[in-house]
Protein backbone atom coordinates (compact mmCIF):
# COMPACT_ATOMS: atom_id res chain seq x y z
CA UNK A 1 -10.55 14.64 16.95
CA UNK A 2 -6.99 15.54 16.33
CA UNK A 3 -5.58 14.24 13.24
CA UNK A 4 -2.06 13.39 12.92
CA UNK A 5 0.58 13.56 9.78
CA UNK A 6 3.25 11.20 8.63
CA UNK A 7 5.11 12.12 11.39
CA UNK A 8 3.17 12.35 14.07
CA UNK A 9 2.97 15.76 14.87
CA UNK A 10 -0.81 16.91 15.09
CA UNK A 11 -2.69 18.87 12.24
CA UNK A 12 -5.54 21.20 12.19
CA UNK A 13 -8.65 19.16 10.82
CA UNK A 14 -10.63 22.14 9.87
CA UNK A 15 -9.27 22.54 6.69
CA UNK A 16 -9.91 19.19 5.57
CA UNK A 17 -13.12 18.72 6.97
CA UNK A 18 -14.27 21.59 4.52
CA UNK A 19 -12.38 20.58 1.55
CA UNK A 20 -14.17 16.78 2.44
CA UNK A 21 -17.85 18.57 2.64
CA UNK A 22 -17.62 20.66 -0.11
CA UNK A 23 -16.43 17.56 -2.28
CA UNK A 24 -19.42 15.80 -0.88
CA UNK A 25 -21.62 19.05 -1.73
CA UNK A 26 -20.11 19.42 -5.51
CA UNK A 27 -20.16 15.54 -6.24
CA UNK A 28 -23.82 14.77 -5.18
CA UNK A 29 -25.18 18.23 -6.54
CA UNK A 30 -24.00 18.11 -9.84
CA UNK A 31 -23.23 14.66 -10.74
CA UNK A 32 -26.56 12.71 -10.76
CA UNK A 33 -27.43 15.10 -13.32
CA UNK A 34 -24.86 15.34 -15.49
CA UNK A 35 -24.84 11.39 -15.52
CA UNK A 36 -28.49 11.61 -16.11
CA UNK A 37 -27.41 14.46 -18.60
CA UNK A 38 -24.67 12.10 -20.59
CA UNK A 39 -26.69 9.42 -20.87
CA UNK A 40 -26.07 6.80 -17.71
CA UNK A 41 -28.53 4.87 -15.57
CA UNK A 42 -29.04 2.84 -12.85
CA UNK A 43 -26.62 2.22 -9.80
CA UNK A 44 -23.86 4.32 -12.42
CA UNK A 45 -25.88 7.39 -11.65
CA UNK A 46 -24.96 7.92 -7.55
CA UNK A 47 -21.83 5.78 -8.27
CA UNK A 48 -19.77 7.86 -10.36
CA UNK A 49 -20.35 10.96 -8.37
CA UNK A 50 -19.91 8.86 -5.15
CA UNK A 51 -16.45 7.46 -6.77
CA UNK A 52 -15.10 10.98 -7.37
CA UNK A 53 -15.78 12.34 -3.74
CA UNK A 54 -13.67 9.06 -2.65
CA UNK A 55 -11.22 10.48 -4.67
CA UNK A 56 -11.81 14.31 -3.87
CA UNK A 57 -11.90 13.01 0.05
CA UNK A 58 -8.71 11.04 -0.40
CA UNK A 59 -6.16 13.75 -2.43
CA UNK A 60 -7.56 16.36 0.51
CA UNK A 61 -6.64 13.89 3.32
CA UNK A 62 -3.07 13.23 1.61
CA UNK A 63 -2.41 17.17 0.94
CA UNK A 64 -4.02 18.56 4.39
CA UNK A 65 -3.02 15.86 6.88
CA UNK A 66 -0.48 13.27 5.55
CA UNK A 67 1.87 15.58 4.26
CA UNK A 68 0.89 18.55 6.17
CA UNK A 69 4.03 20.23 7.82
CA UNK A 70 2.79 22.60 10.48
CA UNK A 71 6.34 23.89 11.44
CA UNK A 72 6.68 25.83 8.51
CA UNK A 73 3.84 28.03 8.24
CA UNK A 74 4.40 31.46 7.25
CA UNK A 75 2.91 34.54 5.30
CA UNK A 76 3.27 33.76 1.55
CA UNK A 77 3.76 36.72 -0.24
CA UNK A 78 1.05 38.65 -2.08
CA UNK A 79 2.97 37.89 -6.01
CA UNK A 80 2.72 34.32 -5.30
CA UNK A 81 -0.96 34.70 -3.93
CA UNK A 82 -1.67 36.46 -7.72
CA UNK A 83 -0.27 34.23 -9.46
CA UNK A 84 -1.77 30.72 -7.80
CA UNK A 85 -5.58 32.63 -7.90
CA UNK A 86 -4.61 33.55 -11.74
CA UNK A 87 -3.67 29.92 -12.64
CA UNK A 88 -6.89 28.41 -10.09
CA UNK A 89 -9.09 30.46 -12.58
CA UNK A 90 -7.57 28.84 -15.72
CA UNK A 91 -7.62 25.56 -14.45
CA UNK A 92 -11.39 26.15 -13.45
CA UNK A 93 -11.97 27.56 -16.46
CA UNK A 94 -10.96 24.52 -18.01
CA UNK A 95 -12.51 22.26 -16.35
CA UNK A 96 -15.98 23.73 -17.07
CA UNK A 97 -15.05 23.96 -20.86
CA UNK A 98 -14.71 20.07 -20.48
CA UNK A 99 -17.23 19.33 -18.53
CA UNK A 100 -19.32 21.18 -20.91
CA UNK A 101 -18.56 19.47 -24.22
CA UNK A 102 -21.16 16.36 -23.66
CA UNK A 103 -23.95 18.79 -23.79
CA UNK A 104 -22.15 21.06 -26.67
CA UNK A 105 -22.12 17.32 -29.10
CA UNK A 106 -25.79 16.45 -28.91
């Protein structure tokens, strides 16, 4: 299957195809339980986590095909490498501080 950008010019699916799975793999693992965990119920339960993989699916599909621009690939150098791994931790960091907080409360 050879997925195209904006422009037409054909992108490498592989990388998206992973990002897609392991937003399917994080949603579905992790949050029936920690809707079960906050306190929802019912069709909420596989919805929520099924509405955020939408999501996950859809931002990975903009950033890795629709904007994609395979002509300018190139080494990126190892500072900028640092720095993007050093601020992915943070952010991570963060967002298992938050998603923590529910179960800090009770």
């Amino acid at each position: 299957m050879r997925l195209r950008n904006r422009d037409g010019t054909a992108v490498d699916a592989v990388p998206f195809f992973v990002v897609a799975a392991m937003a399917a793999l994080v949603c579905f693992s992790v949050g029936p339980i920690y809707a079960l965990a906050v306190g929802l119920e019912g069709p909420a339960v596989f919805g929520l986590p099924g509405v955020a993989c939408l999501a996950a699916v859809g931002v990975a599909y903009h950033r890795l095909v629709y904007t994609a621009r395979p002509e300018i690939r190139g080494e990126i150098p190892p500072e900028q490498r640092i720095r993007g791994l050093f601020y992915a931790a943070i952010v991570g960091t963060a967002v298992l501080g938050a998603l923590s907080l529910p179960f800090l409360v009770r």
